[in-house]
PDB file of N, CA and C in Angstrom:
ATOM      1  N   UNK A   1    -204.461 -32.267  81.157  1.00  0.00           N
ATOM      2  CA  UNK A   1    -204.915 -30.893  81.034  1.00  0.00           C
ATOM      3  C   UNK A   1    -203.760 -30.013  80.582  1.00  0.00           C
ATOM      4  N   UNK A   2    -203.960 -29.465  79.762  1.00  0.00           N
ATOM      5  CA  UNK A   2    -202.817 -27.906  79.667  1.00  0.00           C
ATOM      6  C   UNK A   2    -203.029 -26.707  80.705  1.00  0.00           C
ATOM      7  N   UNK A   3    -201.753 -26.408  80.253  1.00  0.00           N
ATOM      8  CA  UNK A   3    -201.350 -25.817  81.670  1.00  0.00           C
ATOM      9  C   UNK A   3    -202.340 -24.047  81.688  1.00  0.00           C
ATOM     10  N   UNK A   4    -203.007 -24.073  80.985  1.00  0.00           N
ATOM     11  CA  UNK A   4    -203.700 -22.720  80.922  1.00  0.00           C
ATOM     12  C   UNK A   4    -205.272 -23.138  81.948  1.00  0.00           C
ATOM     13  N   UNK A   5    -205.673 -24.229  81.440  1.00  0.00           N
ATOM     14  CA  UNK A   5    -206.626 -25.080  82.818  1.00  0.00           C
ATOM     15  C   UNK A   5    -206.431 -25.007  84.175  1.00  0.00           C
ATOM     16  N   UNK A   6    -205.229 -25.330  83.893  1.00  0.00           N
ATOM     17  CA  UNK A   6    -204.507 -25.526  85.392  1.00  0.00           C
ATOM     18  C   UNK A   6    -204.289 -24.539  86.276  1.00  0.00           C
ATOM     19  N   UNK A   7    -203.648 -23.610  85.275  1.00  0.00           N
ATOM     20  CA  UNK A   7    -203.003 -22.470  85.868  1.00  0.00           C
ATOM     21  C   UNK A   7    -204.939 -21.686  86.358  1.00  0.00           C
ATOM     22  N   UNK A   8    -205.923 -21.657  85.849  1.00  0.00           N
ATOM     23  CA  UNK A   8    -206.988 -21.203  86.013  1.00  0.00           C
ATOM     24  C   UNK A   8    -207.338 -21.891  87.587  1.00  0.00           C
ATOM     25  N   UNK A   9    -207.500 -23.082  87.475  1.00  0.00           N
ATOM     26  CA  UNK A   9    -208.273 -23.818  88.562  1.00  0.00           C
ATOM     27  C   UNK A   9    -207.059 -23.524  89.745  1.00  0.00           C
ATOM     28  N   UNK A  10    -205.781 -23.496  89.395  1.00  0.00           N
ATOM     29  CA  UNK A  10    -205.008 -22.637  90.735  1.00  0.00           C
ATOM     30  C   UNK A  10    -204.908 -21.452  91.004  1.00  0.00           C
ATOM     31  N   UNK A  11    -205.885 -20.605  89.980  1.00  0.00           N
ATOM     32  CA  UNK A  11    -205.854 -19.134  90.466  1.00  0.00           C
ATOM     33  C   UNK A  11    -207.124 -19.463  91.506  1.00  0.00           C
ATOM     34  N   UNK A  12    -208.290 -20.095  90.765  1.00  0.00           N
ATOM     35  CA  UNK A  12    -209.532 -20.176  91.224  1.00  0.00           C
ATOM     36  C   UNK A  12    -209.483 -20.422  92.971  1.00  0.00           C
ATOM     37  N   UNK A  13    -208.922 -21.507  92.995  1.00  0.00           N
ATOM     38  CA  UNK A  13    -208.359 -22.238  94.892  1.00  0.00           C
ATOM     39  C   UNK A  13    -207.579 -20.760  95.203  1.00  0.00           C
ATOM     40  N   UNK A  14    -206.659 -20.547  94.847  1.00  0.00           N
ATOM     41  CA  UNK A  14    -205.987 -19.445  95.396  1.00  0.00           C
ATOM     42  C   UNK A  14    -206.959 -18.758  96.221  1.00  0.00           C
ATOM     43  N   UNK A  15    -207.839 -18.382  95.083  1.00  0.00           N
ATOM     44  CA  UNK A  15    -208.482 -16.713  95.279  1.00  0.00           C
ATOM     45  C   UNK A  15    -209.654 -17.208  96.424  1.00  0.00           C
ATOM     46  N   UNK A  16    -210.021 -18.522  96.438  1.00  0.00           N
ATOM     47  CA  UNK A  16    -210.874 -18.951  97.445  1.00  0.00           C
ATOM     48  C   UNK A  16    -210.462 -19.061  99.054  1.00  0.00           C
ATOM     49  N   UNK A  17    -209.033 -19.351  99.071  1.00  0.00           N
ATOM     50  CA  UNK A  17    -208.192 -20.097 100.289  1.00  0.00           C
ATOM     51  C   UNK A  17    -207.688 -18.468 100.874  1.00  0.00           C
ATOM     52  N   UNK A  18    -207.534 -17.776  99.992  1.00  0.00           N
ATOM     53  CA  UNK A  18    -207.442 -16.574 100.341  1.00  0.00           C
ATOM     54  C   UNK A  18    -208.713 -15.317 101.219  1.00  0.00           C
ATOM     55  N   UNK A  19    -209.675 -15.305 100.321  1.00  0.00           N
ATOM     56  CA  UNK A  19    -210.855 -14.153 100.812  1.00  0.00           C
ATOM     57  C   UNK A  19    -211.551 -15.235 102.025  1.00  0.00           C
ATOM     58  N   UNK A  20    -210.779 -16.106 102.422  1.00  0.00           N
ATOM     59  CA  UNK A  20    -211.757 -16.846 103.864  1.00  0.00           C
ATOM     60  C   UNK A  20    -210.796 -16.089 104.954  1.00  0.00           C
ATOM     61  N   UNK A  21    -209.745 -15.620 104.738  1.00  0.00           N
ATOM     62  CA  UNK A  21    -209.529 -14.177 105.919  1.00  0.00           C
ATOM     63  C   UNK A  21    -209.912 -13.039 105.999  1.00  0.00           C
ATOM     64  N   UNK A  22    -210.630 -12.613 104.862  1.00  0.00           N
ATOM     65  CA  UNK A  22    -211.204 -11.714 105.047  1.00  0.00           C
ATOM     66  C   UNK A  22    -212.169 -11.291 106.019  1.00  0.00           C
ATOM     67  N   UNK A  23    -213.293 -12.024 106.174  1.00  0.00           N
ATOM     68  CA  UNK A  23    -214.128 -11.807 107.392  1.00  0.00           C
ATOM     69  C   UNK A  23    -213.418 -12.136 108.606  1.00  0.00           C
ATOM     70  N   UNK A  24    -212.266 -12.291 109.164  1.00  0.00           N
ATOM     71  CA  UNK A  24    -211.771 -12.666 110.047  1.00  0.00           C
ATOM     72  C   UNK A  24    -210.852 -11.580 110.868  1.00  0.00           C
ATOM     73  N   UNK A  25    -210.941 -10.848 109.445  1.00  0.00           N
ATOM     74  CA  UNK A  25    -210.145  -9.424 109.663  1.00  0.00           C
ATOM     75  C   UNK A  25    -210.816  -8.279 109.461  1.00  0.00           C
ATOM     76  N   UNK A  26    -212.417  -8.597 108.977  1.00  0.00           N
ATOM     77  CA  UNK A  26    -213.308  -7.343 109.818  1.00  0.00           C
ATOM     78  C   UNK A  26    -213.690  -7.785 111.103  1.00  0.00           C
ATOM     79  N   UNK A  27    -213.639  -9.086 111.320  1.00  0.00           N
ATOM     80  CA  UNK A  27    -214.605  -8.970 113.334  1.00  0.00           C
ATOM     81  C   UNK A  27    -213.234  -8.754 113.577  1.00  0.00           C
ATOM     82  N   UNK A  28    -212.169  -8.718 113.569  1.00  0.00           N
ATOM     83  CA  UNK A  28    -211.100  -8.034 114.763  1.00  0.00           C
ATOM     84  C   UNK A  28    -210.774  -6.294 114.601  1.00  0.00           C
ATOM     85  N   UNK A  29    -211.007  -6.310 113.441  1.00  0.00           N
ATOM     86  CA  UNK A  29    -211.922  -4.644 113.265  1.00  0.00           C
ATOM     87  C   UNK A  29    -212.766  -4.251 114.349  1.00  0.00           C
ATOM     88  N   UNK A  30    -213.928  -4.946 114.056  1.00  0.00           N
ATOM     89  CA  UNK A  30    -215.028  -4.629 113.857  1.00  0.00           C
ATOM     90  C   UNK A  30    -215.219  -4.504 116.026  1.00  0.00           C
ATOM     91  N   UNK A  31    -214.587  -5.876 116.375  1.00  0.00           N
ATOM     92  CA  UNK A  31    -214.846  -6.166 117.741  1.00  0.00           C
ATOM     93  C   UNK A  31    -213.588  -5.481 118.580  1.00  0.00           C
ATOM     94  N   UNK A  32    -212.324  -5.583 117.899  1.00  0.00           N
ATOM     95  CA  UNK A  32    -211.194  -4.097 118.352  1.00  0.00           C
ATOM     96  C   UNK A  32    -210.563  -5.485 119.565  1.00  0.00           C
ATOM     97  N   UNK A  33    -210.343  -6.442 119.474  1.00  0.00           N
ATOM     98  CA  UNK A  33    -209.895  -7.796 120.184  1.00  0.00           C
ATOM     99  C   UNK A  33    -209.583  -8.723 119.133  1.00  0.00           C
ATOM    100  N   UNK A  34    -208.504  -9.676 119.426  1.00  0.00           N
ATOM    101  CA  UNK A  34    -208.288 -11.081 118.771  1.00  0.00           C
ATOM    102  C   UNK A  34    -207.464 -11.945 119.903  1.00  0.00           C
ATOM    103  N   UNK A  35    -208.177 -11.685 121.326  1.00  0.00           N
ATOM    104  CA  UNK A  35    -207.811 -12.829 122.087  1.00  0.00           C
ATOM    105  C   UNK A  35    -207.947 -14.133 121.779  1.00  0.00           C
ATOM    106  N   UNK A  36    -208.991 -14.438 121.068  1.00  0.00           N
ATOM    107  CA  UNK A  36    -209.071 -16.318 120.737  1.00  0.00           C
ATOM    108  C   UNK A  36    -208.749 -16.257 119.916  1.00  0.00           C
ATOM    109  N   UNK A  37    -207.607 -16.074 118.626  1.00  0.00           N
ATOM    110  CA  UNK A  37    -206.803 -16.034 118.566  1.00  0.00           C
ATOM    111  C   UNK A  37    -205.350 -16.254 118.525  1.00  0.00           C
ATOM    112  N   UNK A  38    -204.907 -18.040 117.950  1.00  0.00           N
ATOM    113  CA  UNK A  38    -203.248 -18.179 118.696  1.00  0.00           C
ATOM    114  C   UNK A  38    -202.389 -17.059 118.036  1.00  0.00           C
ATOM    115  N   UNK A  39    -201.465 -16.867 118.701  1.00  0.00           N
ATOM    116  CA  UNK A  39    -199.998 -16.571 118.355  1.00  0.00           C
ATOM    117  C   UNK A  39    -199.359 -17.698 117.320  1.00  0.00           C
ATOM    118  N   UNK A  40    -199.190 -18.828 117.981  1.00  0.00           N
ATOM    119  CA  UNK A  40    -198.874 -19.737 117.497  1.00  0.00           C
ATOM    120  C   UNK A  40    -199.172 -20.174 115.932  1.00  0.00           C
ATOM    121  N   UNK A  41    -200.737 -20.170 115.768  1.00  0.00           N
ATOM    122  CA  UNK A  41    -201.258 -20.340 114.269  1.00  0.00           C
ATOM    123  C   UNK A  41    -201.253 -19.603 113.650  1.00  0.00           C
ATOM    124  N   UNK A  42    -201.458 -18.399 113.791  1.00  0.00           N
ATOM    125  CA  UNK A  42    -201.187 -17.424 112.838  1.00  0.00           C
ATOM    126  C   UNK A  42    -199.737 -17.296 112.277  1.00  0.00           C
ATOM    127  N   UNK A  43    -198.521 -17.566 113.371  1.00  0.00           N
ATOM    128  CA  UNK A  43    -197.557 -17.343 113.437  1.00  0.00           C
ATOM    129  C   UNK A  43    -196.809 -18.592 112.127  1.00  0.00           C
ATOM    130  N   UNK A  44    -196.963 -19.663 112.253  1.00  0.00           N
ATOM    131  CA  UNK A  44    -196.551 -20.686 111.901  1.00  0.00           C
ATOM    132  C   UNK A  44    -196.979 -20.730 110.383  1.00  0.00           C
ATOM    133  N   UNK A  45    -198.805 -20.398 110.277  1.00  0.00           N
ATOM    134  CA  UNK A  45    -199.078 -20.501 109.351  1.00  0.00           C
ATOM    135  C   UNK A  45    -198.622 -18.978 108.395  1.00  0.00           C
ATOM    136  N   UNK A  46    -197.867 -17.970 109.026  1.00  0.00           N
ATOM    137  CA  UNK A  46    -197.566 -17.181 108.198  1.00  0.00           C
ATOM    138  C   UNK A  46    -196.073 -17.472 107.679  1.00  0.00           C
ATOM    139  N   UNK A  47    -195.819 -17.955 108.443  1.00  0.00           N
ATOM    140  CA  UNK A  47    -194.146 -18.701 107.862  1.00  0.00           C
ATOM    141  C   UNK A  47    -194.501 -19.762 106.858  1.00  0.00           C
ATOM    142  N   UNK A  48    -195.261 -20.552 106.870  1.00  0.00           N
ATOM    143  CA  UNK A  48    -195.534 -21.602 106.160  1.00  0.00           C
ATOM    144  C   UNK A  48    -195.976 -21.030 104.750  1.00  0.00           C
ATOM    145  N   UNK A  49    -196.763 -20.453 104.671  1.00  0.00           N
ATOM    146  CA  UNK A  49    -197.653 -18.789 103.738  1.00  0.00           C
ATOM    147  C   UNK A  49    -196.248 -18.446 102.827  1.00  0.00           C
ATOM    148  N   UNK A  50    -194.946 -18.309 103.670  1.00  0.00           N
ATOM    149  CA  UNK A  50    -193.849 -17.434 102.863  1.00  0.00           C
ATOM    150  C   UNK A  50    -193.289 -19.020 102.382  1.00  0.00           C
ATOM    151  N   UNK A  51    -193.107 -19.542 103.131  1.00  0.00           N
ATOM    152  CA  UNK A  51    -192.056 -20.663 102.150  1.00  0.00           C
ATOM    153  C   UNK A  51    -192.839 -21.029 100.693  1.00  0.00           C
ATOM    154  N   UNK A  52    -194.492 -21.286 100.998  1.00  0.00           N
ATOM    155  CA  UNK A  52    -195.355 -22.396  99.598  1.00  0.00           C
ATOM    156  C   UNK A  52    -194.603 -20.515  98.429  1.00  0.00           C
ATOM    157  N   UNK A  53    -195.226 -19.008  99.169  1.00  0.00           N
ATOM    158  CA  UNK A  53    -194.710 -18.122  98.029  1.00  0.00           C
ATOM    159  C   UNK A  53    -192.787 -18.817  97.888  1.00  0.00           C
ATOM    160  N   UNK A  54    -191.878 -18.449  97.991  1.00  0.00           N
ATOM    161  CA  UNK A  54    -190.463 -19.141  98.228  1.00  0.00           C
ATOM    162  C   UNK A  54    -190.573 -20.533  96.946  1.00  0.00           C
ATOM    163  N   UNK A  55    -191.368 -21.581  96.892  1.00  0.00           N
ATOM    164  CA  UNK A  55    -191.587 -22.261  96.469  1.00  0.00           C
ATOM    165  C   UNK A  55    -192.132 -22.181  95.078  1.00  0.00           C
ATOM    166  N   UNK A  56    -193.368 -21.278  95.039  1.00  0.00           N
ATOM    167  CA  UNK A  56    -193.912 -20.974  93.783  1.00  0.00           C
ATOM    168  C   UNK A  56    -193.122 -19.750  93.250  1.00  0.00           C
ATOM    169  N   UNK A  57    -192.200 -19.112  93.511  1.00  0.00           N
ATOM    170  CA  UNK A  57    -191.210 -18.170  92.926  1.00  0.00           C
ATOM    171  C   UNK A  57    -190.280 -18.685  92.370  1.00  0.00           C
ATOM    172  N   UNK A  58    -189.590 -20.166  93.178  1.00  0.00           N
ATOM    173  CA  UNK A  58    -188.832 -20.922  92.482  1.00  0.00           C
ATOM    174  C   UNK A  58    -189.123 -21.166  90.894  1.00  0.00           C
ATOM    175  N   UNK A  59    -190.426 -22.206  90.987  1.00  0.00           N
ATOM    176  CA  UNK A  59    -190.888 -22.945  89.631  1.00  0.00           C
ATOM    177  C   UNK A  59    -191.926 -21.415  88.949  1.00  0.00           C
ATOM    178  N   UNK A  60    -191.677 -20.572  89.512  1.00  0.00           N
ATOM    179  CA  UNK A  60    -192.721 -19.721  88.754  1.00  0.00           C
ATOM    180  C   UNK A  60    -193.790 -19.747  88.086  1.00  0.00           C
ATOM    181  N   UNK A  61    -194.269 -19.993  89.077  1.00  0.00           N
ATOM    182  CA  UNK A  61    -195.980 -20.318  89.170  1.00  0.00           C
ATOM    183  C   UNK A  61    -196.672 -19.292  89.648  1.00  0.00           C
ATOM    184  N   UNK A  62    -197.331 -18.224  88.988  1.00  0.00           N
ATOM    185  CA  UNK A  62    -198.294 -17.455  88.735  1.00  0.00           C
ATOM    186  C   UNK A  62    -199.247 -17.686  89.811  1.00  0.00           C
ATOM    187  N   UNK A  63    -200.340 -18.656  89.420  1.00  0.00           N
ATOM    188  CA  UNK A  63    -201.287 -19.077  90.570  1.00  0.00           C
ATOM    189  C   UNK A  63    -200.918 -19.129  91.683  1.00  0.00           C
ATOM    190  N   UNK A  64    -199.244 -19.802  92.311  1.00  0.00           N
ATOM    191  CA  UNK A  64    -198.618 -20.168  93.829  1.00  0.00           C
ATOM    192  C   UNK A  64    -198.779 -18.717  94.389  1.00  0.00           C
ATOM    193  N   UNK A  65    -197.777 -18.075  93.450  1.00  0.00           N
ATOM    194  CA  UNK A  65    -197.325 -16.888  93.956  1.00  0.00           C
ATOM    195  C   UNK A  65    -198.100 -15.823  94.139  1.00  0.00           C
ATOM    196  N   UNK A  66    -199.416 -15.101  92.913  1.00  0.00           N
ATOM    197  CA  UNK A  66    -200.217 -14.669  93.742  1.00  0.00           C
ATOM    198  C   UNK A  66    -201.321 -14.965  94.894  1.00  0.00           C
ATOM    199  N   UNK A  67    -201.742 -16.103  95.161  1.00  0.00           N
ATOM    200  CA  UNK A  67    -202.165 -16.644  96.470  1.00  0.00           C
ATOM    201  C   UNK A  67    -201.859 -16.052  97.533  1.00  0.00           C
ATOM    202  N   UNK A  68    -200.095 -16.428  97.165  1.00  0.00           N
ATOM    203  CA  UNK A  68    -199.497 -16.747  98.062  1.00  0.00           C
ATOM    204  C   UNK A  68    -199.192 -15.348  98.916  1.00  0.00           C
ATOM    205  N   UNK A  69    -198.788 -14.346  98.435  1.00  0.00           N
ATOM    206  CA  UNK A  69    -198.268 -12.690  98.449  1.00  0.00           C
ATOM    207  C   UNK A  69    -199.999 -12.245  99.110  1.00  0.00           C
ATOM    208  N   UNK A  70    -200.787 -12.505  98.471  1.00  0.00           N
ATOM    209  CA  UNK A  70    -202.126 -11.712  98.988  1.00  0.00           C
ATOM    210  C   UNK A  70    -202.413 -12.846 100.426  1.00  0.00           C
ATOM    211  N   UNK A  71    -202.022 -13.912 100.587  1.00  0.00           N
ATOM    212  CA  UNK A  71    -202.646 -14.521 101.881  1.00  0.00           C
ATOM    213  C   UNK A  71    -201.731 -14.238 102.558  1.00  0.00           C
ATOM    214  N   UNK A  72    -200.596 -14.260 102.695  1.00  0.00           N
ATOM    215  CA  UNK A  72    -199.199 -13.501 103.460  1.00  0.00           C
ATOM    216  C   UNK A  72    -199.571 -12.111 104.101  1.00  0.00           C
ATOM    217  N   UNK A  73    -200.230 -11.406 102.914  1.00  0.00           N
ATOM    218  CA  UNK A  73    -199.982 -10.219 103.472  1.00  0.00           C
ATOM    219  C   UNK A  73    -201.192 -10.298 104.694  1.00  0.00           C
ATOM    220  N   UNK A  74    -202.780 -10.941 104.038  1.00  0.00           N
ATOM    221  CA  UNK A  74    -203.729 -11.058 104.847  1.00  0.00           C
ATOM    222  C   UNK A  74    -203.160 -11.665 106.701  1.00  0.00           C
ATOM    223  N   UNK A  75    -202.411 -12.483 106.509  1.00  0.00           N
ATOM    224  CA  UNK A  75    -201.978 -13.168 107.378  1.00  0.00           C
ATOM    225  C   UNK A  75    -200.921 -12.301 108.592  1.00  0.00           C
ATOM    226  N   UNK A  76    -200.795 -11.124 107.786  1.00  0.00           N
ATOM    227  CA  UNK A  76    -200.019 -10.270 108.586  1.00  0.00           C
ATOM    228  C   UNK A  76    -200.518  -9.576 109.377  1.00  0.00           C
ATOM    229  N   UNK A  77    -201.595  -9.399 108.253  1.00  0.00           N
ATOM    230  CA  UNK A  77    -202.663  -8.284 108.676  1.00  0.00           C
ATOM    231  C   UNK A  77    -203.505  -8.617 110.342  1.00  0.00           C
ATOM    232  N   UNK A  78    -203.742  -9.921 110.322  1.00  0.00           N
ATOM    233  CA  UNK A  78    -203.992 -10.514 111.116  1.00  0.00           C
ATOM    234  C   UNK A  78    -203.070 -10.312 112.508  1.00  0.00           C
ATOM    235  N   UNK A  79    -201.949 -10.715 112.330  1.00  0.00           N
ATOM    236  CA  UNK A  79    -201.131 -10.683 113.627  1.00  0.00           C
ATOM    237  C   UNK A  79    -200.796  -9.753 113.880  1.00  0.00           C
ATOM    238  N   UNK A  80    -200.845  -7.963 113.117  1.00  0.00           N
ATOM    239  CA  UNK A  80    -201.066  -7.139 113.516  1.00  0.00           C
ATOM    240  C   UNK A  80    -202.092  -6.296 114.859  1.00  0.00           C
ATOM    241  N   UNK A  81    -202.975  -6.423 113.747  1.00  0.00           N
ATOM    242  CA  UNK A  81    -204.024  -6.638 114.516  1.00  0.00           C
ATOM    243  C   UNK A  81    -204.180  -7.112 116.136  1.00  0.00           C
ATOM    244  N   UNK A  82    -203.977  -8.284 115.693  1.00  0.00           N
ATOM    245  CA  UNK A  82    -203.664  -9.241 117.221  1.00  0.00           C
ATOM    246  C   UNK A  82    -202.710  -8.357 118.067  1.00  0.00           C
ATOM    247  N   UNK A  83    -201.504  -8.448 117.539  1.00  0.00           N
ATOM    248  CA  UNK A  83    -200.560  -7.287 118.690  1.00  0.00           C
ATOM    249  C   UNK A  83    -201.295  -5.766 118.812  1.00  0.00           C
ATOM    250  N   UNK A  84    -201.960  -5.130 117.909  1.00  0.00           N
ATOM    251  CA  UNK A  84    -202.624  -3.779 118.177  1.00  0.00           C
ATOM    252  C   UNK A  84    -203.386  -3.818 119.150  1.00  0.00           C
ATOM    253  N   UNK A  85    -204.248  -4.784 119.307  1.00  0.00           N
ATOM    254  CA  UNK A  85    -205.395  -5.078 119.869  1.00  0.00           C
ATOM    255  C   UNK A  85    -204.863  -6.157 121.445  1.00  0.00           C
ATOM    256  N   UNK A  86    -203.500  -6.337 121.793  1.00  0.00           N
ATOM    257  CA  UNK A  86    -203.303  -7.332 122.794  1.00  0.00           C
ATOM    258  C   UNK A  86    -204.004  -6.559 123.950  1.00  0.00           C
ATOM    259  N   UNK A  87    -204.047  -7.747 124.658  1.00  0.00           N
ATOM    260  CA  UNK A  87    -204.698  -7.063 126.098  1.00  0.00           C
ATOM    261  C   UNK A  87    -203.463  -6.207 126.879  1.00  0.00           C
ATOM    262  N   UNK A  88    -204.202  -5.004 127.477  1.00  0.00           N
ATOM    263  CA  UNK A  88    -203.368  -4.245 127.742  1.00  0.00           C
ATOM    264  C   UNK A  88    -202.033  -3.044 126.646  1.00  0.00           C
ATOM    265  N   UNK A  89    -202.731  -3.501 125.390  1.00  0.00           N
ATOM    266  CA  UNK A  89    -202.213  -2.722 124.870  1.00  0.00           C
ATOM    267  C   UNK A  89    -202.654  -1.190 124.585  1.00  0.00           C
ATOM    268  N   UNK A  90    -203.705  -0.654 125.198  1.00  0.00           N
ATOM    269  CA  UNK A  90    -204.329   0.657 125.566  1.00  0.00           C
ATOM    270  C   UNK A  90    -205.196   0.594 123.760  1.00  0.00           C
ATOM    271  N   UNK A  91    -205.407  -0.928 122.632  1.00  0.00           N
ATOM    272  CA  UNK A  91    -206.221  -0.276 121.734  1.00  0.00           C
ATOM    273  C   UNK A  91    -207.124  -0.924 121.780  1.00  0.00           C
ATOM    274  N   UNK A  92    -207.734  -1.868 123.080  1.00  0.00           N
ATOM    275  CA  UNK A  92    -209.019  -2.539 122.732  1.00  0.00           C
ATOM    276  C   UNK A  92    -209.989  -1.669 122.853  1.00  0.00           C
ATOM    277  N   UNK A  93    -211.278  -1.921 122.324  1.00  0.00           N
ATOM    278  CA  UNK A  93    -212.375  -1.676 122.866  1.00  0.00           C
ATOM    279  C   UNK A  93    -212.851  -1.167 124.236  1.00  0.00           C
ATOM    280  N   UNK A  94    -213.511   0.296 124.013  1.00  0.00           N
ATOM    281  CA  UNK A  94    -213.826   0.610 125.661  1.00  0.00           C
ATOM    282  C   UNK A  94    -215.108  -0.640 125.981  1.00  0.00           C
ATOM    283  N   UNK A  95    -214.728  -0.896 127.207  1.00  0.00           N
ATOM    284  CA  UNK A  95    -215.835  -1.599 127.913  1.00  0.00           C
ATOM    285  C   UNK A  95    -216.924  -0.709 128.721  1.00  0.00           C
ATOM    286  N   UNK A  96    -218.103  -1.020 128.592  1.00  0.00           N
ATOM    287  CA  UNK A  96    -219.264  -0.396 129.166  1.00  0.00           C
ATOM    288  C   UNK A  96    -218.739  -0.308 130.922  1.00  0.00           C
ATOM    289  N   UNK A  97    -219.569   0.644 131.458  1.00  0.00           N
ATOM    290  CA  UNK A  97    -219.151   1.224 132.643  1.00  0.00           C
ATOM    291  C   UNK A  97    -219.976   0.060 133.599  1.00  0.00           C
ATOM    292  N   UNK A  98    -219.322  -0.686 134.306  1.00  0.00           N
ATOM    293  CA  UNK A  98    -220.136  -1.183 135.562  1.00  0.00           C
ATOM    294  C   UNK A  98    -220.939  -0.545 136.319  1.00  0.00           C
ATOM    295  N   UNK A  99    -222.061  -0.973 136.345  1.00  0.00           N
ATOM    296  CA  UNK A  99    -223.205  -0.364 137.828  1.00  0.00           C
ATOM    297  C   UNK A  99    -222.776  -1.105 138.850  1.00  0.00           C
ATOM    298  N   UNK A 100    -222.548  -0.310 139.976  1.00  0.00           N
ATOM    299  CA  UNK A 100    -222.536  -0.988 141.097  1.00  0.00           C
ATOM    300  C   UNK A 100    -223.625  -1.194 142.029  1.00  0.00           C
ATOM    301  N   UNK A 101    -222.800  -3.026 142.374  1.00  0.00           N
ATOM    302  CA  UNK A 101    -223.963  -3.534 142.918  1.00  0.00           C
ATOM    303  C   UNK A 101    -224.433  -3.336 144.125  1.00  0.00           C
ATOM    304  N   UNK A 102    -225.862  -3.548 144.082  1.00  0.00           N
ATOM    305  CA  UNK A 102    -226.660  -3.116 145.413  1.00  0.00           C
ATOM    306  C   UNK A 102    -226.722  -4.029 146.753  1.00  0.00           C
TER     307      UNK A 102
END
């Protein structure tokens, strides 16, 4: 294949591997929580996120690198979130008022 194929079918994956955080980052919107949630995966996989960009900046690769910069940032967006939203951080969601029981 030439590399204009290529470079297409790695924008294409990019742009796919990418907008699957999107809905992930309206329900922590949307629900104002991201307890389930690791630290850990988000964490790892956002380091991992900067090296493949690191990597595709090297060989300058177009397709790597924008992926890579828009899932990074998504990925931030995320663990933001997560810390905005930690428990006890005064930004979750009000909880409905308990009735007390009879």
């Amino acid at each position: 294949m030439t590399p204009a194929p290529i470079d297409a079918l790695g924008l294409v994956a990019g742009t796919f591997t990418t907008i699957a955080f999107v809905p992930q980052i309206v329900r922590i919107v949307k629900v104002r929580h991201a307890d389930d949630l690791s630290w850990w995966t988000f964490g790892t996989f956002a380091f991992g996120v900067a090296l493949w960009l690191a990597y595709g900046l090297h060989l300058d690769a177009a397709p790597i690198i924008v992926a890579n910069v828009v899932t990074l940032a998504l990925a931030l967006v995320i663990l933001i979130l997560k810390w905005r939203y930690r428990a006890g951080g005064g930004h979750e969601a009000p909880q409905p008022a308990r009735r007390p029981r009879p």
